[in-house]
Protein backbone atom coordinates (compact mmCIF):
# COMPACT_ATOMS: atom_id res chain seq x y z
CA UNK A 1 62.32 -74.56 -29.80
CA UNK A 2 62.70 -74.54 -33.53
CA UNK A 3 62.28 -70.66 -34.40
CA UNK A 4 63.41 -70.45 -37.93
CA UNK A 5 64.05 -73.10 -40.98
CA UNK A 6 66.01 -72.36 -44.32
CA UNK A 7 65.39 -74.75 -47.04
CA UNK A 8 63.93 -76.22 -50.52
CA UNK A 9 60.60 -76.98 -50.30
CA UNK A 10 59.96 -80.65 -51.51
CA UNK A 11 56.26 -80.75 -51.90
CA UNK A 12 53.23 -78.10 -51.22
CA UNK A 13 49.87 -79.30 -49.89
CA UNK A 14 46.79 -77.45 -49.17
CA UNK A 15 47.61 -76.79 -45.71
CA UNK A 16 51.53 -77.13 -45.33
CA UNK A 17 54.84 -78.09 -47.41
CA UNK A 18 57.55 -80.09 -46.77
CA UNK A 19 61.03 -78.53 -46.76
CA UNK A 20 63.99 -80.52 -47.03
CA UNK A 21 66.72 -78.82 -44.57
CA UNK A 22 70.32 -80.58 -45.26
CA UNK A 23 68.57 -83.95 -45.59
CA UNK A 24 65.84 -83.54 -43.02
CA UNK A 25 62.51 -83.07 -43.91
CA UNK A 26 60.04 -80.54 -41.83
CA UNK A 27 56.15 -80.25 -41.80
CA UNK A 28 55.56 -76.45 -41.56
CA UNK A 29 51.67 -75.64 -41.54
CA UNK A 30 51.06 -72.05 -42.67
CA UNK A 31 47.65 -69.96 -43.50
CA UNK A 32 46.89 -69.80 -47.06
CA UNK A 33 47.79 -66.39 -47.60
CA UNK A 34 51.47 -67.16 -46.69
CA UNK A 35 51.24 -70.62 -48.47
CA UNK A 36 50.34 -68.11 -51.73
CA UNK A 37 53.32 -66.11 -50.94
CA UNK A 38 55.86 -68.75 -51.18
CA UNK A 39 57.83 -69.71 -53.92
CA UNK A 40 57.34 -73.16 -55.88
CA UNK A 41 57.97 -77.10 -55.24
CA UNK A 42 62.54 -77.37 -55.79
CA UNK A 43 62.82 -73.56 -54.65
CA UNK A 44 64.61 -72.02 -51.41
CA UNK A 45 62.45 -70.29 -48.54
CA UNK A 46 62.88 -69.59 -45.33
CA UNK A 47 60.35 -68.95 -42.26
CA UNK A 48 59.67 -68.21 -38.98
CA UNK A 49 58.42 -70.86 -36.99
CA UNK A 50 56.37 -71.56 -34.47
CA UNK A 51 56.56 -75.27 -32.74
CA UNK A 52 52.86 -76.46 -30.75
CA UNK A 53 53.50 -78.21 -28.27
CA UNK A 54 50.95 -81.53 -27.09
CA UNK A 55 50.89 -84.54 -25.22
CA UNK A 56 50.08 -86.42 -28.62
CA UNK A 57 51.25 -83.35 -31.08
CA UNK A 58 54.35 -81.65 -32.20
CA UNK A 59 53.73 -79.11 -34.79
CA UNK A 60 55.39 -76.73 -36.81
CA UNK A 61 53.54 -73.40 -37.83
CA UNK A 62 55.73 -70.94 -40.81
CA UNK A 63 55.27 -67.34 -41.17
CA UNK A 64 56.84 -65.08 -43.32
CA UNK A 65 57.68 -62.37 -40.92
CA UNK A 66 58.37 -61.58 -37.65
CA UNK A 67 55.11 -59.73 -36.72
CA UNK A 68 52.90 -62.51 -38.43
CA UNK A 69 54.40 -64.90 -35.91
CA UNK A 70 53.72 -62.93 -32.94
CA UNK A 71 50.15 -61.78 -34.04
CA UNK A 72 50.07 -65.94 -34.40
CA UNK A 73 51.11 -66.31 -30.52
CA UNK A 74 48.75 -63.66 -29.30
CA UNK A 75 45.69 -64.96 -31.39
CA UNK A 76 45.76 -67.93 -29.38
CA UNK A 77 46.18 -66.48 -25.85
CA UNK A 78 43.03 -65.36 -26.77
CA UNK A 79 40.37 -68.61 -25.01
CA UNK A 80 38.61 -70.35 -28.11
CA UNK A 81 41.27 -69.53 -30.97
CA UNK A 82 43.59 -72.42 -31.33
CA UNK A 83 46.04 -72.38 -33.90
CA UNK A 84 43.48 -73.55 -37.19
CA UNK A 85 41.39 -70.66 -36.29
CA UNK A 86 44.51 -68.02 -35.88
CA UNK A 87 45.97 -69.08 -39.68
CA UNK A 88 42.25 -68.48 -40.46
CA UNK A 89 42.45 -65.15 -39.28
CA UNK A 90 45.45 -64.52 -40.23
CA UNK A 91 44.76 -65.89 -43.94
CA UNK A 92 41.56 -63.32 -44.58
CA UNK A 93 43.32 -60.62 -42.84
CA UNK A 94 47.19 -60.71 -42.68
CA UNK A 95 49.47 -59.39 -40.01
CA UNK A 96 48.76 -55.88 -41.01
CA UNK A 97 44.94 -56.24 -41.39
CA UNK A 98 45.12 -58.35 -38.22
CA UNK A 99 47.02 -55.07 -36.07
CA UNK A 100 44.11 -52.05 -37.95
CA UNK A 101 41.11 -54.51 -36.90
CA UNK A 102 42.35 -54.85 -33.31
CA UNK A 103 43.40 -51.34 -32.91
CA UNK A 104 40.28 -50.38 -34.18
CA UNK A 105 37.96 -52.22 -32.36
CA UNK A 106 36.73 -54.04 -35.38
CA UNK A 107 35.41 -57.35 -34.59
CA UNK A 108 33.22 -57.46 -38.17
CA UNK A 109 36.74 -57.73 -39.76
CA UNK A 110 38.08 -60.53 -37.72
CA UNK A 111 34.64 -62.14 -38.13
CA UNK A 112 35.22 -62.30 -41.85
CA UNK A 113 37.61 -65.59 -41.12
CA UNK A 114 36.41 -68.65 -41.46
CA UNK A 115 34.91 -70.44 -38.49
CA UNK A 116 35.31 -67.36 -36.33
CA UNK A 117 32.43 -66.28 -34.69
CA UNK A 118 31.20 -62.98 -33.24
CA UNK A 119 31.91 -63.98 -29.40
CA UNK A 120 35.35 -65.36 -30.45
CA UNK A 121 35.90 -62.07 -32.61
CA UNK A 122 34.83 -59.69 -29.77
CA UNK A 123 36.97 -61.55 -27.01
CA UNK A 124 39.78 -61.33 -30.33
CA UNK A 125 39.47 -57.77 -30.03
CA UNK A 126 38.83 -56.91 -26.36
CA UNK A 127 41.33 -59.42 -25.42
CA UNK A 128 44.54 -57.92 -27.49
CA UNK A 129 43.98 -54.49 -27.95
CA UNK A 130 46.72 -52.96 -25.71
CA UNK A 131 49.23 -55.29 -27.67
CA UNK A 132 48.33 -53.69 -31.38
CA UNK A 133 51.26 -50.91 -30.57
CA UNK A 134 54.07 -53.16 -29.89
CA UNK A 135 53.37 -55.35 -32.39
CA UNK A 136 53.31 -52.31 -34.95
CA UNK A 137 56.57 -51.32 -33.92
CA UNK A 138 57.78 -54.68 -34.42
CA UNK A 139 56.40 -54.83 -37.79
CA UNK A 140 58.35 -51.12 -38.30
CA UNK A 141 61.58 -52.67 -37.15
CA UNK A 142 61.38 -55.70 -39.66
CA UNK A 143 60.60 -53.35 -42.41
CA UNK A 144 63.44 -51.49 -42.32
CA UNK A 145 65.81 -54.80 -41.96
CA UNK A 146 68.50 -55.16 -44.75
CA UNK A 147 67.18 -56.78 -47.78
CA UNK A 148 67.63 -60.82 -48.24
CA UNK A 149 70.83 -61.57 -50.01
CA UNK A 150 70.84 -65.63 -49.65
CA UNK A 151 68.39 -68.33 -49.28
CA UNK A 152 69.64 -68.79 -45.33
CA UNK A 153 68.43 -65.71 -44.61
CA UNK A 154 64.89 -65.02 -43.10
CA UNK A 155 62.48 -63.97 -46.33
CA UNK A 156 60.01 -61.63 -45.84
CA UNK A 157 57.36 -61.88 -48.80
CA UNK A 158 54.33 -59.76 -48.92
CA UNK A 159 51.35 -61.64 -49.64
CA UNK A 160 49.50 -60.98 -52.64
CA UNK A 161 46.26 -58.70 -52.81
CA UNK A 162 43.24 -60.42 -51.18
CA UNK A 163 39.97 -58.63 -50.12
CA UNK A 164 41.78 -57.71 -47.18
CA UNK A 165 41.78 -54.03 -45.76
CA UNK A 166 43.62 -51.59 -48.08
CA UNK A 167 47.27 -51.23 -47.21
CA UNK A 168 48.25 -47.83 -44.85
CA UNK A 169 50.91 -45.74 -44.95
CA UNK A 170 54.34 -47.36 -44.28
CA UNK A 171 55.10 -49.38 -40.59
CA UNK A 172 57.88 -47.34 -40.09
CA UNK A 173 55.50 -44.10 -40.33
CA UNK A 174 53.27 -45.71 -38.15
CA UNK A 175 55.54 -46.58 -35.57
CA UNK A 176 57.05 -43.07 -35.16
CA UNK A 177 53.19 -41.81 -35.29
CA UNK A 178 52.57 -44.34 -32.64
CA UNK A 179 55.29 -43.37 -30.63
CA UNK A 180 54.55 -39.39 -30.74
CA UNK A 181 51.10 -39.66 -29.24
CA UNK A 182 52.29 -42.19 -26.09
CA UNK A 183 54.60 -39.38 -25.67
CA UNK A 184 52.26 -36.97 -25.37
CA UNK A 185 50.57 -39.05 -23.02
CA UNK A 186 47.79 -40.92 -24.74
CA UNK A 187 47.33 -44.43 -23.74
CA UNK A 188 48.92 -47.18 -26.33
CA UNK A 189 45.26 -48.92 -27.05
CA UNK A 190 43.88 -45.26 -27.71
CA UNK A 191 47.04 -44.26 -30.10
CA UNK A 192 47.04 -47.67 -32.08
CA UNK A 193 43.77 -46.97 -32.89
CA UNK A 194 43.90 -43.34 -33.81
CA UNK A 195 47.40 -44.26 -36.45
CA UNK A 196 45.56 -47.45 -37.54
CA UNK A 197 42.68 -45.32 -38.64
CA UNK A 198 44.44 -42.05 -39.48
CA UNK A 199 46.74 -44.80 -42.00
CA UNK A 200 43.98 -46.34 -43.58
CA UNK A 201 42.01 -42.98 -44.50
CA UNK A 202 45.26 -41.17 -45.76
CA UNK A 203 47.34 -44.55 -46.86
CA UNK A 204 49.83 -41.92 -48.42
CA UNK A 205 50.57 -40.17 -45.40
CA UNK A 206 53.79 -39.74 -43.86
CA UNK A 207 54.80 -39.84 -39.89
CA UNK A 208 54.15 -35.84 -39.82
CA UNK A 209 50.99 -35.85 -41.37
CA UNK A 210 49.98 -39.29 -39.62
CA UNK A 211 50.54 -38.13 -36.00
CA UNK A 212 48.71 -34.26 -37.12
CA UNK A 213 45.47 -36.75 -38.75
CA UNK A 214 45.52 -38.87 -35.16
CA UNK A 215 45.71 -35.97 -32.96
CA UNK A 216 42.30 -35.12 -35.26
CA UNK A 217 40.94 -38.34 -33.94
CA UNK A 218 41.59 -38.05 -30.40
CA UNK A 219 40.22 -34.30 -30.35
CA UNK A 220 37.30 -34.33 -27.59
CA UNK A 221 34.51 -33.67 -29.74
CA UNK A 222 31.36 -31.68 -29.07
């Protein structure tokens, strides 16, 4: 399994580019918000990969960070989302968008993709909304990694700003919020949704004010 590649980039396309790794040249298909993210034609990058695996196809999938790649896997666990349809998502949304949707329940938002229908979007949803939290934490974890010192190393790019869902408060702070409610006993699904939500109303909030805004949420009301 080919989980990583360091190298120039020899050509882009509208799909994929070409990077040229010590002489050998690798395919890497990516969604077009990464594609945007990546530097230009003679210039180092490095991904996470993701190889697909067919009788008549081998193909290589890039992705700037960690949780992008496993939000990639998930997506197509889901029956009817192959791995067009998951850069799709992925493209309108991003790995963070991707994570609020689920967590939230909102099927509109992964809708918005192109060539996703509602069905497709609700099973999207329904389908992965226990694994929002660990992927969250993930995304905490590879925020707070070292910063990229050499073109061998792993770079993690934010993508520019699309029409995507606003940014929340940090991953890290979301994480910790994340982690405070389970501990108090509220189910993962249920937590991911309250942070997601209590993030993207207060997007400067920190983990203290995060966890006191989701506790808000999960109030029985009435």
């Amino acid at each position: 399994m080919i989980g990583r590649l360091a190298g120039r980039i020899d050509y882009r396309a509208g799909d994929h580019v070409l990077i040229d790794v010590r002489g050998v040249g690798y395919l890497v298909y990516c969604s077009e918000r990464t594609l945007r993210a990546l530097p230009g034609t003679g210039e180092h990058v490095a991904l996470y990969t993701d190889l697909l695996v067919r009788e008549d196809l081998l193909q290589l999938y890039g992705f700037t960070t960690l949780a992008e790649k496993e939000w990639h896997r998930l997506l197509m666990s889901v029956q009817g989302v192959g791995a067009k349809a998951s850069l799709a998502i992925l493209g309108t949304l991003g790995p963070d968008g991707v994570g609020r949707a689920i967590a939230l329940g909102d099927w509109n938002a992964v809708k918005a993709a192109k060539g996703i229908g509602p069905k497709t979007a609700q099973r999207v949803v329904n389908e992965l909304k226990d694994k929002a939290p660990e992927v969250m934490a993930m995304a905490a974890v590879s925020s707070q990694a070292a910063p990229v010192q050499d073109t061998d190393d792993v770079i993690e790019t934010p993508g520019p700003a699309t029409p995507a869902p606003a940014a929340p408060s940090g991953p890290g702070a979301q994480a910790e919020a994340l982690s405070a409610l389970t501990n108090l006993g509220y189910a993962p699904g249920e937590a991911a949704g309250a942070v997601a939500q209590a993030a993207g109303d207060t997007p400067e909030a920190e983990t203290a004010e995060l966890i006191r805004l989701s506790l808000r949420l999960l109030a029985p009301k009435g």
